[in-house]
Protein backbone atom coordinates (compact mmCIF):
# COMPACT_ATOMS: atom_id res chain seq x y z
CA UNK A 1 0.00 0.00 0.00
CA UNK A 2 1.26 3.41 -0.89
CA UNK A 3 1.86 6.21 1.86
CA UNK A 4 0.54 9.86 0.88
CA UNK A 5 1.56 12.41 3.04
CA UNK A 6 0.21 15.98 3.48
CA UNK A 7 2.02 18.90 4.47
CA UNK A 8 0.10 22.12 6.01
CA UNK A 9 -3.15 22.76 5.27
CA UNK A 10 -3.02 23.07 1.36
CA UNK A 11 -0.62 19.70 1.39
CA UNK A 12 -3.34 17.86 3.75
CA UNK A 13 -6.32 19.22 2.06
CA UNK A 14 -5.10 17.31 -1.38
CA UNK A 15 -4.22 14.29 1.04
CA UNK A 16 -7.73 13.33 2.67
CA UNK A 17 -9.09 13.25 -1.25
CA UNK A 18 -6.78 10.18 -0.99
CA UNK A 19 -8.95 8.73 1.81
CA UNK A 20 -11.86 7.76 -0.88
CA UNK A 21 -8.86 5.02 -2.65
CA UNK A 22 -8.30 1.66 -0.73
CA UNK A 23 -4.75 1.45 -2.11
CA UNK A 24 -3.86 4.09 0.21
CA UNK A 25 -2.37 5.14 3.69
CA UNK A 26 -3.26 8.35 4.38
CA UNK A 27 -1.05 10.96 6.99
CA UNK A 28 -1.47 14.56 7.45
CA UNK A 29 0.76 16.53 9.02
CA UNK A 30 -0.22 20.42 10.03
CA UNK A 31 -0.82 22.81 13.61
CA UNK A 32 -4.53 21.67 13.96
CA UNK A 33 -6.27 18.33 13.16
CA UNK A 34 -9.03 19.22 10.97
CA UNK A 35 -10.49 15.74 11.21
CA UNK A 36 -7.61 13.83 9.20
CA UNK A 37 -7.56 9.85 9.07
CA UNK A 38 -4.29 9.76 10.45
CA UNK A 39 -3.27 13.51 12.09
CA UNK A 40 0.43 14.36 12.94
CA UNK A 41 0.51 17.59 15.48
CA UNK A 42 3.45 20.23 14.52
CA UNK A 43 4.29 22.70 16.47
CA UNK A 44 3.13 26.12 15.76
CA UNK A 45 6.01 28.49 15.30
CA UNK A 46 6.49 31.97 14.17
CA UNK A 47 8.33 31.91 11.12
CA UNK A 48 9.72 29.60 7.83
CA UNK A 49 12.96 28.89 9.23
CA UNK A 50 11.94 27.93 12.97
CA UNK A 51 9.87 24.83 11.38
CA UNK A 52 13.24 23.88 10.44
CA UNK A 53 15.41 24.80 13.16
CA UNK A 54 12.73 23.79 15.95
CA UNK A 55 11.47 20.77 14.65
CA UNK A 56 11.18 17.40 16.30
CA UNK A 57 11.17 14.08 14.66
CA UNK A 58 7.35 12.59 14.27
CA UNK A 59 6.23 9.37 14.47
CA UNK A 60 6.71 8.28 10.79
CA UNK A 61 6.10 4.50 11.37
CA UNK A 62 2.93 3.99 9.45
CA UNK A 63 4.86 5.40 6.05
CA UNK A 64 5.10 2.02 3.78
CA UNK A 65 8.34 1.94 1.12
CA UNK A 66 6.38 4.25 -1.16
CA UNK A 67 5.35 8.02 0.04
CA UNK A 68 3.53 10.57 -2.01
CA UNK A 69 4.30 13.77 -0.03
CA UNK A 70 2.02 16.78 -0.90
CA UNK A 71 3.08 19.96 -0.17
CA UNK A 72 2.63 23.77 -0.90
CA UNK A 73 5.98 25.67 -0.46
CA UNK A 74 4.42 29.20 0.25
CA UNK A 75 3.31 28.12 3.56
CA UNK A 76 4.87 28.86 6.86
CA UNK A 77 5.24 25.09 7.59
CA UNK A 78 7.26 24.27 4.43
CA UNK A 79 9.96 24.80 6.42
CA UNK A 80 9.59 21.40 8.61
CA UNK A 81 9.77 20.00 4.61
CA UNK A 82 13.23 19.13 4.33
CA UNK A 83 13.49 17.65 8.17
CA UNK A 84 10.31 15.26 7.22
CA UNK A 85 12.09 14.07 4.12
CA UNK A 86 15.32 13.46 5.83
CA UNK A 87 13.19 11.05 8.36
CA UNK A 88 11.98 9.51 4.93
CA UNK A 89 15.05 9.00 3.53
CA UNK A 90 15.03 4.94 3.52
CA UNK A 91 11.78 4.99 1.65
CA UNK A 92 11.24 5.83 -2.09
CA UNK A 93 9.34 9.28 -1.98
CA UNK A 94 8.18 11.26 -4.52
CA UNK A 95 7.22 14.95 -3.59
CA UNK A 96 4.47 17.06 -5.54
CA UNK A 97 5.29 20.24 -5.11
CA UNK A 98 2.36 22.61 -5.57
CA UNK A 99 3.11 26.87 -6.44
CA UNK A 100 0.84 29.13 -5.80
CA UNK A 101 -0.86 31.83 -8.17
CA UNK A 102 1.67 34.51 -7.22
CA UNK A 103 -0.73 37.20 -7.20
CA UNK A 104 -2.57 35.36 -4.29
CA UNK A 105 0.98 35.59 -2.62
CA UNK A 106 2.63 38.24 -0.35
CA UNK A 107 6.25 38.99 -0.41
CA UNK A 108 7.40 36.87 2.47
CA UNK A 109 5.48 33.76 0.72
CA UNK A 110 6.80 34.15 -2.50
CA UNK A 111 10.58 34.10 -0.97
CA UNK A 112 8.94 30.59 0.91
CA UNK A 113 8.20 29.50 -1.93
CA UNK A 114 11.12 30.16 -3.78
CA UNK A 115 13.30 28.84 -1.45
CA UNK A 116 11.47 25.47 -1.04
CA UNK A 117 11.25 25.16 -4.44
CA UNK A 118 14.84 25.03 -5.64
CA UNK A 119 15.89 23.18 -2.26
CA UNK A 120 13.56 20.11 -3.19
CA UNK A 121 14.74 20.06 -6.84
CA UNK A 122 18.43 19.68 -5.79
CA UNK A 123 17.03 17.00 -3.83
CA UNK A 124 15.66 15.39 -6.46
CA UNK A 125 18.94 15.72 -8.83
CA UNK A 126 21.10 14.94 -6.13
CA UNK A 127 19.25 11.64 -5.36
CA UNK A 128 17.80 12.46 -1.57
CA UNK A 129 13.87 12.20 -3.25
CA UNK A 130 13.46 9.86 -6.03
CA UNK A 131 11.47 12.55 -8.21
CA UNK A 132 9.73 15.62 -7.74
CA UNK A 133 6.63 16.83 -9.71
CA UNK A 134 6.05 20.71 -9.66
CA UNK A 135 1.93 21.36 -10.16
CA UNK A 136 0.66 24.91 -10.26
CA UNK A 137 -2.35 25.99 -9.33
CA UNK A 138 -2.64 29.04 -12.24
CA UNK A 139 -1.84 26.02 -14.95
CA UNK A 140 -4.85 23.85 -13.29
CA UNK A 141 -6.89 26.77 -13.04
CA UNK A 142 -6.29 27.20 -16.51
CA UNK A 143 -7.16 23.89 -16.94
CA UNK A 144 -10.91 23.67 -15.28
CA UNK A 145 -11.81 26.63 -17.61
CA UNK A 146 -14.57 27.95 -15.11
CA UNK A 147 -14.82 27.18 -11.54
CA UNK A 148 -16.96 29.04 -8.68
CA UNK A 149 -15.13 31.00 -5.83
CA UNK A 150 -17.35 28.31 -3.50
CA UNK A 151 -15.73 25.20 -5.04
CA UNK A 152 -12.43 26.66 -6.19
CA UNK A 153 -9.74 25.08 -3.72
CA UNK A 154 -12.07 21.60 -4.00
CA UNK A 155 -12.29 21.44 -7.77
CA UNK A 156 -8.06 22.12 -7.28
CA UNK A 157 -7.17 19.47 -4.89
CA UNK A 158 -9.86 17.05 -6.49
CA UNK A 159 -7.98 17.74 -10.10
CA UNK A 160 -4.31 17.13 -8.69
CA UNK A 161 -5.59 13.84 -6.23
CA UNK A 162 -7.56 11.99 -9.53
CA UNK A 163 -4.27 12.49 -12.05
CA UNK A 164 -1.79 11.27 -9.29
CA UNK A 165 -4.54 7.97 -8.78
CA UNK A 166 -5.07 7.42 -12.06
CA UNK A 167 -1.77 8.09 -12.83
CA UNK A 168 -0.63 5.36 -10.07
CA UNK A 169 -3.44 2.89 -11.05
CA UNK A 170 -2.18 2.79 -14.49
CA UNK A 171 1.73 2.19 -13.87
CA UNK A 172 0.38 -0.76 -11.77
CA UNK A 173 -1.63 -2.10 -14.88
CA UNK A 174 -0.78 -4.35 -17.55
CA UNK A 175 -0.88 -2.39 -20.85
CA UNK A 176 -2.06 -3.65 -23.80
CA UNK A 177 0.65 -1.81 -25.83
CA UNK A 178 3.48 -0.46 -24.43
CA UNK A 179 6.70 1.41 -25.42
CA UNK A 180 7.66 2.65 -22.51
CA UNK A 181 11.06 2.84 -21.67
CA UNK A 182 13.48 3.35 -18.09
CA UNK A 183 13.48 7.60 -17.50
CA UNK A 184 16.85 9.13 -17.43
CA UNK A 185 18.39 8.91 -14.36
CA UNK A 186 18.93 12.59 -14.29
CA UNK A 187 15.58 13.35 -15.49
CA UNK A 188 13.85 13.62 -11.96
CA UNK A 189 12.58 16.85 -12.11
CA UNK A 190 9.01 16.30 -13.77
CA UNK A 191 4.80 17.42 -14.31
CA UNK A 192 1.95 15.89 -15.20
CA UNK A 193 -1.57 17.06 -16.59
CA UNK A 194 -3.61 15.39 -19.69
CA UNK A 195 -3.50 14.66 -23.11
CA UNK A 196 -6.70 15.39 -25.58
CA UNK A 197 -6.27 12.95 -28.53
CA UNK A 198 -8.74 14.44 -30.35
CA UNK A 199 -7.35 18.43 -30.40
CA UNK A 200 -3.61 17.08 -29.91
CA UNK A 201 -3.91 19.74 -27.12
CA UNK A 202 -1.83 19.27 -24.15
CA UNK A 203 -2.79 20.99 -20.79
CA UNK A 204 0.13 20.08 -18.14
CA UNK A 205 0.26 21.35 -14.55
CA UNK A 206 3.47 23.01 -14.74
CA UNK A 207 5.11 24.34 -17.87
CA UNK A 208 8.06 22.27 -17.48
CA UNK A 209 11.43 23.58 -19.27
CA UNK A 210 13.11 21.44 -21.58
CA UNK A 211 11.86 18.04 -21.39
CA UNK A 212 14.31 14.70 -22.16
CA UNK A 213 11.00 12.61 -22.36
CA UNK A 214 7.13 12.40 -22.74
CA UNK A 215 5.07 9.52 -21.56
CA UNK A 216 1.19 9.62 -22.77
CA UNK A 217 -0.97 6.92 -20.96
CA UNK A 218 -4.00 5.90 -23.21
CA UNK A 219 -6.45 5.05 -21.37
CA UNK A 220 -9.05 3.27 -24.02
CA UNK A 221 -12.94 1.77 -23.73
CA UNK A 222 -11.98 -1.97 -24.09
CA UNK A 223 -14.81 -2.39 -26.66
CA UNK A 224 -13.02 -0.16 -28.42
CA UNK A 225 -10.02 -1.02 -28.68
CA UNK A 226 -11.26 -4.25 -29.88
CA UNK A 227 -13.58 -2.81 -33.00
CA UNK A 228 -11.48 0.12 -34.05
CA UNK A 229 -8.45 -0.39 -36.45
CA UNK A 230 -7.18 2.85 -36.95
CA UNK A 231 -6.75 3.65 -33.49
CA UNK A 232 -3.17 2.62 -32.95
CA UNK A 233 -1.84 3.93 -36.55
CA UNK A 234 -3.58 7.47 -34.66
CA UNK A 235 -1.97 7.19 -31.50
CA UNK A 236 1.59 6.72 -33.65
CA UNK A 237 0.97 9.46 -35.25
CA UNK A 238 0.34 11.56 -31.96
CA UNK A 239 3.17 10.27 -30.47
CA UNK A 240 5.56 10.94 -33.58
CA UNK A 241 4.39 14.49 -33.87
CA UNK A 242 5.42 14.73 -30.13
CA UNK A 243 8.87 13.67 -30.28
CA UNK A 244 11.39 15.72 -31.29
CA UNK A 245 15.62 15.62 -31.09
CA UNK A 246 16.15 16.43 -27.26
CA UNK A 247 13.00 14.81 -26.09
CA UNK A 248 11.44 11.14 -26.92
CA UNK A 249 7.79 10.39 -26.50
CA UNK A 250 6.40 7.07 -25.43
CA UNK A 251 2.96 5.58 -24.96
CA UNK A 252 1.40 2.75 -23.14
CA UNK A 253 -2.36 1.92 -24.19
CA UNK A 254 -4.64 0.76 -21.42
CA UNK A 255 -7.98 -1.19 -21.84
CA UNK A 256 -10.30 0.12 -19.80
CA UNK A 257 -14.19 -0.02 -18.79
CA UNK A 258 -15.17 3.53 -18.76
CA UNK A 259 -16.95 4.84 -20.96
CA UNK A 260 -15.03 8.36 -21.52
CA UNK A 261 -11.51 7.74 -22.81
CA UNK A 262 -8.90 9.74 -20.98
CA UNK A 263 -4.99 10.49 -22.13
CA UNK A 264 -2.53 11.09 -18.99
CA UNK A 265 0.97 13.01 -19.67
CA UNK A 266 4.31 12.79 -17.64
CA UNK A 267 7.10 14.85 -18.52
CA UNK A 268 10.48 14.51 -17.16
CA UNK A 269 13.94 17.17 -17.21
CA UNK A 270 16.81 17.36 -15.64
CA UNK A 271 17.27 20.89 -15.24
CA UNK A 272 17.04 23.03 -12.13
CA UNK A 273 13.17 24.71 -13.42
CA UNK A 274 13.16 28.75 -13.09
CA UNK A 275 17.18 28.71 -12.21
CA UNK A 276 19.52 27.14 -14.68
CA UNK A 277 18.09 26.30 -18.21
CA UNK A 278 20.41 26.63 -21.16
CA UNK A 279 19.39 29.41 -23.69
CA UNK A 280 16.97 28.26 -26.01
C-alpha cells in the first residue's frame, strides 16, 4: 500500500481526497487536526525557518516503502519539509510540489516558496527524493476553464488527487501496448496534466522547461479497442508528432471499462526549473 503524506493545510487538504482510494495510507501533518484519518501535530512556530530549526522528529512509522508527499511551499510550515524528508530517507518518496498563483501571494510567501522550491529540486537531482513533480495551481486553473469562488480550492485538490490515482493505477496495470522505456536517471525533475487525442492539445500542470521525455498513458474503452483499427496507426501518429531531437515520446495503451476515454501526460527534465536552463 502506498503512503501519501500531506504537508500544512493546502498539502493535507489534497491528502484526505486520498482517503476515498483503498490502495492508500493516508497521513497529514499540520498545527490543527481538521479531522484527518491519520493527524500528525506540529508545532506552531512563528516563522519559515523555525519549522526547520525547531522541529522534532514525528512518528513516521505507518509510512510504507512508497510516500507521495504533498506539499505547498508558500506556507509557513514548508519549512519542517526538508526535516520530514530526511526522516523519509530509507523509503522511495516522490514529492508534488504545488506553487501558488503569485498574485494570491505576499512577499514573504513568494521568498517561501522560492526557497522550497529550488531546495527540493536539488534534492531530487542529487538523489535524496526519487522525483519531484512541480503542479501549479494558475496552470490547473487554466485547466478547469470555469470554476466558482465556493468550489475553487475543492475542484483544485480534487484535479491534482484523480491524475496522481489514475496516474498510479495505471503504472500498476498491464498495458495492452506499451513502449515505454526506463526515464533518465537525471531526469527527476518532472509534471503531469492530460493529453486530448482528439485536439492534440496538451494541458500540463506546470510548464516544465526542456523536457528529455514524454510519456502519454491511453487510457481506451476496451470495446473499443477491440472494433477500431485505426486507433493505434492514430496514436503513432500523436506520439511521432510529439517527439522531437532532445526529447522522446512514449505511450502505453490501457484497456479500460469507462466509458469516456482519458490520455494522462508525464514529462520529465533534468534541469534546475526557473534557475539554470540553457538558452533556447
Amino acid at each position: 500500500m502506498d503512503t501519501i503524506v500531506g504537508l500544512g493545510k493546502g498539502g493535507c487538504n489534497i491528502t484526505k481526497n486520498f482517503d476515498q482510494y483503498p490502495q492508500y495510507n493516508t497521513i497529514c501533518i499540520d498545527t490543527e487536526d481538521d479531522d484527518y484519518t491519520n493527524f500528525l501535530h506540529l508545532p506552531e512556530q512563528s516563522c519559515h525557518e523555525e519549522y526547520e530549526g525547531n522541529h522534532t522528529p514525528l512518528d513516521l512509522s505507518k509510512c510504507g516503502d512508497h510516500v507521495g508527499f504533498f506539499c505547498v511551499g508558500a506556507g509557513r510550515v514548508s519549512g519542517a519539509a526538508l526535516r520530514i524528508l530526511e526522516q523519509l530517507k530509507d523509503k522511495l518518496v516522490w514529492v508534488y510540489f504545488i506553487k501558488a498563483d503569485p498574485t494570491d501571494l505576499s512577499e514573504r510567501g513568494r521568498l517561501r516558496e522560492r526557497a522550497t522550491f529550488f531546495i527540493l529540486q536539488e534534492f531530487a537531482r542529487c538523489n535524496l527524493i526519487d522525483r519531484i513533480y512541480l503542479l501549479e495551481n494558475k496552470k490547473i486553473e487554466e485547466y478547469l476553464e470555469e470554476v466558482s469562488i465556493f468550489n475553487y480550492w475543492d475542484k483544485l485538490n480534487e484535479t491534482i488527487s484523480s491524475t496522481v490515482h489514475m496516474l498510479n493505477y495505471l503504472r500498476h496495470t498491464k498495458p495492452v501496448m506499451s513502449t515505454f522505456t526506463t526515464a533518465h536517471e537525471a531526469a527527476k525533475i518532472q509534471t503531469l496534466g492530460f493529453f486530448d487525442p482528439q485536439t492534440g492539445q496538451e494541458r500540463v500542470f506546470y510548464d516544465l522547461q526542456f523536457p528529455r521525455q514524454r510519456l502519454y498513458y491511453y487510457a481506451i474503452e476496451e470495446d473499443k479497442l477491440k472494433k477500431e483499427g485505426k486507433l493505434l496507426s492514430e496514436i503513432k501518429k500523436q506520439v511521432k508528432s510529439a517527439t522531437t531531437e532532445r526529447c522522446v515520446t512514449n505511450y502505453g495503451i490501457y484497456a479500460t471499462q469507462y466509458k469516456q476515454d482519458y490520455c494522462y501526460v508525464e514529462l520529465f527534465s533534468s534541469f534546475i526549473q526557473e534557475q539554470d536552463l540553457p538558452e533556447r
